[in-house]
C-alpha atoms as a PDB file:
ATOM      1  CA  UNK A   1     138.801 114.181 105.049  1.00  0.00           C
ATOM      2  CA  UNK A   2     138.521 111.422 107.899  1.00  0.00           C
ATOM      3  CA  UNK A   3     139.382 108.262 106.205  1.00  0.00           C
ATOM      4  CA  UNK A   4     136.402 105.493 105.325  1.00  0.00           C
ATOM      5  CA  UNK A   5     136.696 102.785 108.286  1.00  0.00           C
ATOM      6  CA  UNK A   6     135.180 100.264 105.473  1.00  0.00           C
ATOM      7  CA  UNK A   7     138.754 100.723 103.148  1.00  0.00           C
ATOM      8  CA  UNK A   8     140.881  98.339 104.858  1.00  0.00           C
ATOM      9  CA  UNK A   9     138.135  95.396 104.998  1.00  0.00           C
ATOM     10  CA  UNK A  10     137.325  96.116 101.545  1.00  0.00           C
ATOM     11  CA  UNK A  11     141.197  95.940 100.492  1.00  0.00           C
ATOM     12  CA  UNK A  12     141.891  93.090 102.045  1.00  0.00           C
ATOM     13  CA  UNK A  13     138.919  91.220 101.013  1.00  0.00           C
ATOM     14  CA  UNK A  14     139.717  91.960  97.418  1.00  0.00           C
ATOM     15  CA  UNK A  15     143.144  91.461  97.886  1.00  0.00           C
ATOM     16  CA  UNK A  16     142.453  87.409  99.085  1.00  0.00           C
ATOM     17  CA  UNK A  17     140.128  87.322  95.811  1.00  0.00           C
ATOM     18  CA  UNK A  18     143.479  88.206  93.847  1.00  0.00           C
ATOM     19  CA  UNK A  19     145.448  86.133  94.985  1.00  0.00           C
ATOM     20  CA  UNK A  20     143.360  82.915  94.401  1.00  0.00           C
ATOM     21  CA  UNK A  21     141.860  83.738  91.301  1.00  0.00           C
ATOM     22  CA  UNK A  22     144.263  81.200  89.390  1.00  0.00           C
ATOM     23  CA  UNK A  23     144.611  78.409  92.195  1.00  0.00           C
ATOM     24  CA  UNK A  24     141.724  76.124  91.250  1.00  0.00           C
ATOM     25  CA  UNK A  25     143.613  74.027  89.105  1.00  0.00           C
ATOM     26  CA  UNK A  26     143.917  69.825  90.025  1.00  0.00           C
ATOM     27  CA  UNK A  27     146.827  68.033  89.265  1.00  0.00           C
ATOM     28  CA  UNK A  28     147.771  66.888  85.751  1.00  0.00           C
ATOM     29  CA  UNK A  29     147.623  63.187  85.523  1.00  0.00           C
ATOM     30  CA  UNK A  30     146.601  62.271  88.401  1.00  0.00           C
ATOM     31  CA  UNK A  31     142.805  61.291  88.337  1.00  0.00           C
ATOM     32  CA  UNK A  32     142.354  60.070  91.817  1.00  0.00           C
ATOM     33  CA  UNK A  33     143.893  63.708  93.199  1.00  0.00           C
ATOM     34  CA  UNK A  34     141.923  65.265  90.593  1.00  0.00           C
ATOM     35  CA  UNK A  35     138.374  63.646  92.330  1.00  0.00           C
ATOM     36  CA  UNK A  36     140.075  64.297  95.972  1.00  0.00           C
ATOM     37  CA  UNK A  37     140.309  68.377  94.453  1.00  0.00           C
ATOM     38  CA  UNK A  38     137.017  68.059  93.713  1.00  0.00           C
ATOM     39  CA  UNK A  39     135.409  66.991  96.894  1.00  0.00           C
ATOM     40  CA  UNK A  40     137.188  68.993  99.277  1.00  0.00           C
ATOM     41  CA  UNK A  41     137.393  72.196  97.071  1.00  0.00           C
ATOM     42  CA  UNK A  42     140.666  73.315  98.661  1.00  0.00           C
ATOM     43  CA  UNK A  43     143.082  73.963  95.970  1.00  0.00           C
ATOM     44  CA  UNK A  44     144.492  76.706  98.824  1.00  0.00           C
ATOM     45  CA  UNK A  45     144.934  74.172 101.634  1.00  0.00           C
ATOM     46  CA  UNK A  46     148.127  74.867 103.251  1.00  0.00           C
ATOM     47  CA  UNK A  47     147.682  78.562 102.911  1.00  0.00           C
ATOM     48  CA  UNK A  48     144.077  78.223 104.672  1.00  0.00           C
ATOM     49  CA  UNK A  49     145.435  75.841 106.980  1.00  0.00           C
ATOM     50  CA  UNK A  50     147.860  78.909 107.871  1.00  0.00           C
ATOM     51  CA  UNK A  51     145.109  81.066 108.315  1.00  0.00           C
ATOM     52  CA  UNK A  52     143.167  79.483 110.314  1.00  0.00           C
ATOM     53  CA  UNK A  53     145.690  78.847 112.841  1.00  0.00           C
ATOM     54  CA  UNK A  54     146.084  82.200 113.022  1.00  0.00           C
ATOM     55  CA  UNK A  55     142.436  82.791 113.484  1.00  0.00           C
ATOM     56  CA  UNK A  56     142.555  80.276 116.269  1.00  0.00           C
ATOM     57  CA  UNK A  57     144.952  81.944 117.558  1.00  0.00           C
ATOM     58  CA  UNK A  58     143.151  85.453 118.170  1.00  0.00           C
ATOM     59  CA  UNK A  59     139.962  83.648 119.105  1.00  0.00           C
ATOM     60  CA  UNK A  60     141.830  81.901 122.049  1.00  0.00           C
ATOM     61  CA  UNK A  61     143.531  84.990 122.794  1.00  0.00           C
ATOM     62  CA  UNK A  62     141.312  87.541 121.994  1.00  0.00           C
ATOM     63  CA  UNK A  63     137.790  86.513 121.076  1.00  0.00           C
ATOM     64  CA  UNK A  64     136.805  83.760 123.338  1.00  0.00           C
ATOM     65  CA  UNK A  65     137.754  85.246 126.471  1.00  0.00           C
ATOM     66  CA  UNK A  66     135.778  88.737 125.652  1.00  0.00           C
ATOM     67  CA  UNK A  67     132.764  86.480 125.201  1.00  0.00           C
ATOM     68  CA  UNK A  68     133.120  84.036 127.741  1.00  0.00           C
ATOM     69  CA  UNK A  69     133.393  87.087 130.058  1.00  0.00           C
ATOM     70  CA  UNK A  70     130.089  88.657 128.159  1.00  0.00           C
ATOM     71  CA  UNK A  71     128.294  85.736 128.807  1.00  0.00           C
ATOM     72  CA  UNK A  72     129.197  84.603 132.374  1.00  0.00           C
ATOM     73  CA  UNK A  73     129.243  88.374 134.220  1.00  0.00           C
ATOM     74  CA  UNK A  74     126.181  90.615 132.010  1.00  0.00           C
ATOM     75  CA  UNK A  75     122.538  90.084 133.329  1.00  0.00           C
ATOM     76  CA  UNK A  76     121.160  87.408 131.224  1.00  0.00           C
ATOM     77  CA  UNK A  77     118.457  90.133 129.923  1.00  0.00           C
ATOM     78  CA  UNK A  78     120.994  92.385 129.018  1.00  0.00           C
ATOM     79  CA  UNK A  79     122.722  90.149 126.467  1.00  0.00           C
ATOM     80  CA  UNK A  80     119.614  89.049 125.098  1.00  0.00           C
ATOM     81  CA  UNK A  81     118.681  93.045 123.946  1.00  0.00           C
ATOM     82  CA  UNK A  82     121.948  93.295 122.371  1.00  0.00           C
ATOM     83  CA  UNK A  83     121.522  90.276 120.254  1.00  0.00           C
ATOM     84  CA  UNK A  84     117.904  91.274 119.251  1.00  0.00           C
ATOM     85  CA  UNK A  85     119.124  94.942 118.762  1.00  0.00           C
ATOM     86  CA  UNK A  86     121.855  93.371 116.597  1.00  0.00           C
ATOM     87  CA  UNK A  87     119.408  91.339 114.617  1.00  0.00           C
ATOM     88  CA  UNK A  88     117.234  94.129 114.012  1.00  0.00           C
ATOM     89  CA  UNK A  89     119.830  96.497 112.592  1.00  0.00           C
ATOM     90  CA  UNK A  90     120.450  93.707 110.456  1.00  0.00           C
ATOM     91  CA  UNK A  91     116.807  93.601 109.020  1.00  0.00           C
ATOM     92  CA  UNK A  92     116.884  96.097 106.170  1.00  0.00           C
ATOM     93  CA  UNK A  93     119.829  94.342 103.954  1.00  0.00           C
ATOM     94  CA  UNK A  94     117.872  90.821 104.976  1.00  0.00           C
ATOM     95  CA  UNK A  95     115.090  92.751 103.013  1.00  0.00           C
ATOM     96  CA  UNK A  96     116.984  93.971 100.536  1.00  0.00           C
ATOM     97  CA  UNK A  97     118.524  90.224  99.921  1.00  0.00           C
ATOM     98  CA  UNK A  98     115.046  88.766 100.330  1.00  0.00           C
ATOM     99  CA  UNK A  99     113.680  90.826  97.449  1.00  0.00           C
ATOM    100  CA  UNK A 100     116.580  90.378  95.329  1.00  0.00           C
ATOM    101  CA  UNK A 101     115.802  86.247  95.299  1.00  0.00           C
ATOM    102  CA  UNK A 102     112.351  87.123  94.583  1.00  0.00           C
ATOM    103  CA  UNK A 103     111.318  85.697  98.374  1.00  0.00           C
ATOM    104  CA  UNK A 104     108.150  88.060  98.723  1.00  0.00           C
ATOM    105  CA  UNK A 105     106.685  85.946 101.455  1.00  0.00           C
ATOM    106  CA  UNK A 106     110.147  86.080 104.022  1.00  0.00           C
ATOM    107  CA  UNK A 107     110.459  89.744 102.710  1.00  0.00           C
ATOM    108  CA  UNK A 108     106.998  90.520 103.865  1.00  0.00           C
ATOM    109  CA  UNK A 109     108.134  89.125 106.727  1.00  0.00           C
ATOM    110  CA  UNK A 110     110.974  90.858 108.075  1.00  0.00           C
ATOM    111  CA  UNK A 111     109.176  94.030 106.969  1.00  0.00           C
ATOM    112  CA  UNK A 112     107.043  93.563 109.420  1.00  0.00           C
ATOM    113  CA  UNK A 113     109.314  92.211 111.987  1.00  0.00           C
ATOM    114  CA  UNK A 114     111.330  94.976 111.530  1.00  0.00           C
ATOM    115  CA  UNK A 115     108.847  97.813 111.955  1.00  0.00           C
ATOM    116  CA  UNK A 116     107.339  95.987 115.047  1.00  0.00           C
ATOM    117  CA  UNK A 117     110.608  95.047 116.542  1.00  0.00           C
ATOM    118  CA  UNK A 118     111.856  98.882 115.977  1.00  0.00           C
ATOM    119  CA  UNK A 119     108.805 100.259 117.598  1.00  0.00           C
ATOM    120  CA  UNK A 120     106.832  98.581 120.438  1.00  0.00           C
ATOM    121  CA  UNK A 121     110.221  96.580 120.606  1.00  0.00           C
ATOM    122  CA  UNK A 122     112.154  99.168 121.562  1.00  0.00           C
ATOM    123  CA  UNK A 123     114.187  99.786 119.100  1.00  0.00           C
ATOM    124  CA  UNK A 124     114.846  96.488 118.846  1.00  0.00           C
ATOM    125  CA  UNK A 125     116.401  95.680 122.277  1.00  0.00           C
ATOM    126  CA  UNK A 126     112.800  93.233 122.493  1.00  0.00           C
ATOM    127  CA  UNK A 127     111.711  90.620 120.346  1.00  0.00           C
ATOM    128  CA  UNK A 128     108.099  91.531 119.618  1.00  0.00           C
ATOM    129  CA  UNK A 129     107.673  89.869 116.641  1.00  0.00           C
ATOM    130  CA  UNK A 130     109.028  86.420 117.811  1.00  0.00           C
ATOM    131  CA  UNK A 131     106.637  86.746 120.135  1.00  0.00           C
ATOM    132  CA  UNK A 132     103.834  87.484 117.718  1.00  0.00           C
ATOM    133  CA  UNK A 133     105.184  84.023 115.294  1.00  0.00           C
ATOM    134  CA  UNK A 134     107.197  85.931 113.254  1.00  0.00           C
ATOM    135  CA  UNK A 135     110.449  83.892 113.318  1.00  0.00           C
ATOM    136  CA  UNK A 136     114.089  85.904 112.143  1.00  0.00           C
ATOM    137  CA  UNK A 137     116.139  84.377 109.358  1.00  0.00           C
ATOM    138  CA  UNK A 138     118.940  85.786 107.856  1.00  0.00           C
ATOM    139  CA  UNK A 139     119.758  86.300 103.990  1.00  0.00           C
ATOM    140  CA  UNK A 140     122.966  88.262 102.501  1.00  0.00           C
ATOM    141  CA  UNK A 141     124.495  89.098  99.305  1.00  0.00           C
ATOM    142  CA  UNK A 142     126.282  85.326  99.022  1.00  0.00           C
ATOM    143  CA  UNK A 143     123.259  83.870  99.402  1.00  0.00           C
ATOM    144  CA  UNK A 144     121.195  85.883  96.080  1.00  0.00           C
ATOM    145  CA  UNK A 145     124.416  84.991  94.050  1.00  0.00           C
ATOM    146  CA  UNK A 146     123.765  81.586  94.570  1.00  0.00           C
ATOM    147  CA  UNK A 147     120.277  82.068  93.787  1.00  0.00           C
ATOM    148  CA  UNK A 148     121.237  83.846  91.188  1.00  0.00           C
ATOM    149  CA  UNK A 149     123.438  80.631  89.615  1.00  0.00           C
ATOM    150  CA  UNK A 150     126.933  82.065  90.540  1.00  0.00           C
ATOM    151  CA  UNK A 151     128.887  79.003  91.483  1.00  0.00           C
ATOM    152  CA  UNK A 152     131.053  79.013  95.206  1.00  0.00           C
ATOM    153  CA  UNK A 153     134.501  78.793  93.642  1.00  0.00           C
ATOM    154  CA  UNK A 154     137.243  77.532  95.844  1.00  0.00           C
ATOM    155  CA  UNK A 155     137.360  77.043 100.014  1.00  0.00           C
ATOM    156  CA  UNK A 156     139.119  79.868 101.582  1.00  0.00           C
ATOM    157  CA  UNK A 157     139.683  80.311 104.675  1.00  0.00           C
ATOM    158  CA  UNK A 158     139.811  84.267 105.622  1.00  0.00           C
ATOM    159  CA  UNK A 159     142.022  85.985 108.114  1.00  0.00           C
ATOM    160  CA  UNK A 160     139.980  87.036 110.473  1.00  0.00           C
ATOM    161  CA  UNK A 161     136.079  86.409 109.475  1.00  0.00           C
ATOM    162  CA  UNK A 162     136.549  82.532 108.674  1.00  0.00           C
ATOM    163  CA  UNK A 163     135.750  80.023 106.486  1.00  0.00           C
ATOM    164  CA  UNK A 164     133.955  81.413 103.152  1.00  0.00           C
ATOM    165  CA  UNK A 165     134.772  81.239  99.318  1.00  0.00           C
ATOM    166  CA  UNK A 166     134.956  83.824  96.696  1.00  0.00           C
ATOM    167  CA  UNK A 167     131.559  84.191  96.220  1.00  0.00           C
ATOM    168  CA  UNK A 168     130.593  84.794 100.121  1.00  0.00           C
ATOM    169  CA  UNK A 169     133.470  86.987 100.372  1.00  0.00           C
ATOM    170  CA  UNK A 170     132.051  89.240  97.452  1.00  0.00           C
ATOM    171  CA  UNK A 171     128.324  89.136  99.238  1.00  0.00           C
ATOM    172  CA  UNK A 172     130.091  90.258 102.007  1.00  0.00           C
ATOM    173  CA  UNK A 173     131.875  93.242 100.417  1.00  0.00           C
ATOM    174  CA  UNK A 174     128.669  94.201  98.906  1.00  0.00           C
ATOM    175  CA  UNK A 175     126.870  93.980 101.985  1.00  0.00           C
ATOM    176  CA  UNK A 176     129.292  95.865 104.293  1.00  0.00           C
ATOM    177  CA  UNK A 177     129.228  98.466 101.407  1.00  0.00           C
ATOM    178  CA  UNK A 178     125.480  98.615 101.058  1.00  0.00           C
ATOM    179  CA  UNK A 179     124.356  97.994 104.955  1.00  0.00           C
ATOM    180  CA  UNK A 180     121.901 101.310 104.990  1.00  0.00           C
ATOM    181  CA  UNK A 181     123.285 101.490 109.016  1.00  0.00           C
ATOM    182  CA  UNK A 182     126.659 101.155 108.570  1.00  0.00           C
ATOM    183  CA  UNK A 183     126.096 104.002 105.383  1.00  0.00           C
ATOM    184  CA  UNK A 184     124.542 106.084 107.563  1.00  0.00           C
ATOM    185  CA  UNK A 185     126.806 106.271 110.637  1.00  0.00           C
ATOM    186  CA  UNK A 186     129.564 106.874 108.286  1.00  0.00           C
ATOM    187  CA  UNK A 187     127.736 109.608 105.951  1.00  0.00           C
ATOM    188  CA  UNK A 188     126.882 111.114 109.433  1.00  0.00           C
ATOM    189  CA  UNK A 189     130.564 111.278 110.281  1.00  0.00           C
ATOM    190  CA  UNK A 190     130.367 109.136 112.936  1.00  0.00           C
ATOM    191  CA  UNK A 191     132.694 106.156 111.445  1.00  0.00           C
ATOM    192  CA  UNK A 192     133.531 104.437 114.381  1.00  0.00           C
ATOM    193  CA  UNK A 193     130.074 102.942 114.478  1.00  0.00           C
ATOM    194  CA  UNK A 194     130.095 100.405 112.074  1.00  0.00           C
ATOM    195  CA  UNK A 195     133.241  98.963 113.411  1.00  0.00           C
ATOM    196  CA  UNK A 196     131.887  98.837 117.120  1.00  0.00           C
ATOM    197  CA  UNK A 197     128.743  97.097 116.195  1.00  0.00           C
ATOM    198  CA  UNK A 198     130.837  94.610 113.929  1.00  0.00           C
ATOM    199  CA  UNK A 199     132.679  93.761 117.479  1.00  0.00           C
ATOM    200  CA  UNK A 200     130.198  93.858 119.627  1.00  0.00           C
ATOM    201  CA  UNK A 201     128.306  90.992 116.763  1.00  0.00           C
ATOM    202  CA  UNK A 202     131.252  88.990 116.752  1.00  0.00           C
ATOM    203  CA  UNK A 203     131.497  88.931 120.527  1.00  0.00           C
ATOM    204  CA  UNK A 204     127.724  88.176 120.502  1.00  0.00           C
ATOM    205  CA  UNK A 205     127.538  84.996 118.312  1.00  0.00           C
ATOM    206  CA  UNK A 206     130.270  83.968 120.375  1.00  0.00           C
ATOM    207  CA  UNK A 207     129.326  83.748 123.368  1.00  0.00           C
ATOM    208  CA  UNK A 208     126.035  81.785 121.742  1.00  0.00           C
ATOM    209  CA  UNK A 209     128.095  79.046 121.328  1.00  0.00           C
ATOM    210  CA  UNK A 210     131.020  79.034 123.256  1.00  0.00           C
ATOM    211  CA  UNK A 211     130.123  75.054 124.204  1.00  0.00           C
ATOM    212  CA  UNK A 212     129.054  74.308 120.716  1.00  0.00           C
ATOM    213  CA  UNK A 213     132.240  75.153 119.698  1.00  0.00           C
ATOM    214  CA  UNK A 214     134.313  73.579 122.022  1.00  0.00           C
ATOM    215  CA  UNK A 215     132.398  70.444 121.997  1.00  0.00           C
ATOM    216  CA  UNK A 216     132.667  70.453 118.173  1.00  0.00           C
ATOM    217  CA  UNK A 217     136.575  71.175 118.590  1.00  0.00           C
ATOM    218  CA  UNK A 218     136.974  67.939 120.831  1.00  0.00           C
ATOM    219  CA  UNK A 219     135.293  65.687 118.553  1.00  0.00           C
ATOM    220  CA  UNK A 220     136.993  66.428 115.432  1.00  0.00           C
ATOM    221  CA  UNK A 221     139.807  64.450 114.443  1.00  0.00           C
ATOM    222  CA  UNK A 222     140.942  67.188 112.304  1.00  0.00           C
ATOM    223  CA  UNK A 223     139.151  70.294 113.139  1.00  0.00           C
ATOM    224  CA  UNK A 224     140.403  72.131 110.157  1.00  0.00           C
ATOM    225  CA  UNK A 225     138.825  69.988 107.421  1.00  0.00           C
ATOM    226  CA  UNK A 226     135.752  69.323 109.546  1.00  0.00           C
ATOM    227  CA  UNK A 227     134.552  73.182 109.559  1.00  0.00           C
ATOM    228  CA  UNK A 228     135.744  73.194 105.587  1.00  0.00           C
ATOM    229  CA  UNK A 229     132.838  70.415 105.370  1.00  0.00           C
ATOM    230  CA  UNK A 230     130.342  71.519 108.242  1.00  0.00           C
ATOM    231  CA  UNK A 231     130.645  75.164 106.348  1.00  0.00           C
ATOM    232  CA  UNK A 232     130.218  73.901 102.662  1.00  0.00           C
ATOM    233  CA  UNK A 233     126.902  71.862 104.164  1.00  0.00           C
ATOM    234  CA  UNK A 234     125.858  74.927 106.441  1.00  0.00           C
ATOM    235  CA  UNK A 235     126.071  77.574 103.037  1.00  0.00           C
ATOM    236  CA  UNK A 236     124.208  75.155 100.922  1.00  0.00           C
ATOM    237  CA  UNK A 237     121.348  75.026 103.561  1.00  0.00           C
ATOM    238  CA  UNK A 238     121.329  78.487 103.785  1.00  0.00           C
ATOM    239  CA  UNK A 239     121.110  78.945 100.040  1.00  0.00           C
ATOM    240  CA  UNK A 240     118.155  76.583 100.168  1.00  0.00           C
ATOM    241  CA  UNK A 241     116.369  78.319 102.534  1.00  0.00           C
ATOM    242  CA  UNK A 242     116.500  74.960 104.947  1.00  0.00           C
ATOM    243  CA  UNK A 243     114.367  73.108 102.343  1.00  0.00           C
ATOM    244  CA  UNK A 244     118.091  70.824 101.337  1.00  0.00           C
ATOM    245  CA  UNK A 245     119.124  68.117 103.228  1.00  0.00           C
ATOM    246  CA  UNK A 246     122.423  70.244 105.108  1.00  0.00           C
ATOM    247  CA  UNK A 247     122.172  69.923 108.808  1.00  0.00           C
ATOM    248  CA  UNK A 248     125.250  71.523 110.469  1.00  0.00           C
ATOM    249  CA  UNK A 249     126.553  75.403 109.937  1.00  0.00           C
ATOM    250  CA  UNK A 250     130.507  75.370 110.730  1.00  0.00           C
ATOM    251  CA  UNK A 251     131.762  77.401 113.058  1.00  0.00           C
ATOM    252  CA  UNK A 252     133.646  80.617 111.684  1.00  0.00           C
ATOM    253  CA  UNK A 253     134.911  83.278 114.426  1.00  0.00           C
ATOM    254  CA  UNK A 254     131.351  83.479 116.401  1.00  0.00           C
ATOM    255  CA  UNK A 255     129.082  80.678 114.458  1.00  0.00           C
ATOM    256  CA  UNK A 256     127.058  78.287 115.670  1.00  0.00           C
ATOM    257  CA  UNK A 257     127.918  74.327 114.544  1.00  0.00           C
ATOM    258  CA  UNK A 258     125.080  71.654 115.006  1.00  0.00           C
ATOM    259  CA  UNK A 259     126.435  68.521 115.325  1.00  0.00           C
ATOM    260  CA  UNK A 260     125.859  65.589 112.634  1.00  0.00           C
ATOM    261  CA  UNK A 261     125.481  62.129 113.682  1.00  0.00           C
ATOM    262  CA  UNK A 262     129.019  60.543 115.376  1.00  0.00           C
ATOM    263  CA  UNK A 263     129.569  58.112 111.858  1.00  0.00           C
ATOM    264  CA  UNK A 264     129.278  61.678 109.746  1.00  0.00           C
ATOM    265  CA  UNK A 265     131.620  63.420 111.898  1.00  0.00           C
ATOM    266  CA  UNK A 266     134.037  60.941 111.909  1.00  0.00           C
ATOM    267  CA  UNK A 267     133.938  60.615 107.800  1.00  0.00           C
ATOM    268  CA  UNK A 268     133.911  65.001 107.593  1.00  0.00           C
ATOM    269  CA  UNK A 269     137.116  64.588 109.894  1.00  0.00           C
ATOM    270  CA  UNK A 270     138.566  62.399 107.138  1.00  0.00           C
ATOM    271  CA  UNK A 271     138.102  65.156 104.284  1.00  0.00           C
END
């Protein structure tokens, strides 16, 4: 029996959830470290701060150069299909996540942008429903817990995919698990799929904001705690369907950051 591709991500995943399960715990005491806890939600700091050294790490060794290289020598066309093919694969668990949170007006929506997209779109590769005002927007498992009153938990930063917390890091299990593409490629045998198309994403988002990044990098007196902030703020948006007051997703391994006004930045830096 060929091995499930999905095992190690789900092991390791789970494995992270273990080992913090007992860390959110502020100093006895001490109430002024006990508010400090509180605000930054990084009981796990010098761990995470390990981590994501590491992940910077890969991305400047690994990542950034793949999508610098993606972006600079593929037709401009070309790299626009792949990210709409990308998006549209992505389109049935949005739907699945959409009804879940009881959203019947987005999940109408990406219904329909998925059945256009996947036919007179070509499979995806074109945008027809953009082009008709049917916007994308993204939902996962993370998200409906939220809805659903789970609370975050604590910061972590993971090895590899970023900045998320216990509860994203469950949506995500659950959604790799229950991706209908990703179960169908491997029911079909074909397992190497859904570990090519996780790349080729990564690579995808990016090279969207290879300058966003960078720019964000540069202006951040300490980069670290500014994406733990910029990712909190991004999540909570996210959660709230844009309708809060959060302005700026953080930049994980491939995401886009938006950049709050100088006096913010310089106060997120602080945290």
């Amino acid at each position: 029996m060929t091995p499930d591709p999905r095992s190690p991500v789900i092991a390791g995943l789970l494995l992270v959830l273990v080992m913090v399960s007992g860390c959110a715990v502020p100093p006895p005491g001490d109430p002024e470290a006990a508010r400090e806890l509180a605000l930054v939600n990084d009981p796990m700091e010098p761990a995470n701060r390990t981590i994501f050294a590491f992940n910077r790490g890969l991305d400047n060794a690994v990542l950034q150069p793949v999508a610098r290289a993606y972006r600079d020598y593929l037709p401009e066309f070309l790299t626009t299909g792949i990210h709409n093919i990308l998006e549209n694969m992505r389109s049935p668990l949005v739907l699945a996540n959409d009804l879940l949170q009881g959203e019947w007006k987005r999940a109408g929506e990406t219904f329909v942008r998925f059945l256009v997209n996947s036919t007179i779109g070509a499979a995806g590769f074109n945008d027809m429903a953009g082009e008709m005002g049917l916007p994308s927007h993204g939902e996962d498992f993370g998200q409906t817990l939220a809805v659903w009153g789970v609370p975050e938990g604590p910061f972590l930063m993971l090895p590899v995919f970023g900045p998320s917390n216990p509860r994203d890091t469950v949506g995500m299990v659950v959604d790799f698990l229950a991706d209908p593409v990703n179960v169908l490629y491997v029911d079909a045998g074909k397992d190497a799929v859904p570990l090519m198309r996780g790349g080729t994403d990564a690579v995808d988002r990016r090279a969207g904001n290879l300058d966003l990044i960078d720019d964000i990098e540069k202006s951040s007196l300490d980069f670290y705690a500014s994406i733990r902030s910029l990712y909190r703020q991004r999540r909570n948006d996210e959660i709230r369907n844009g309708k809060g007051t959060a302005n700026v997703p953080a930049p994980g391994m491939g995401e886009a950051p938006i950049f709050p006004e100088p006096d913010a930045q310089e106060e997120l830096s602080r945290r």
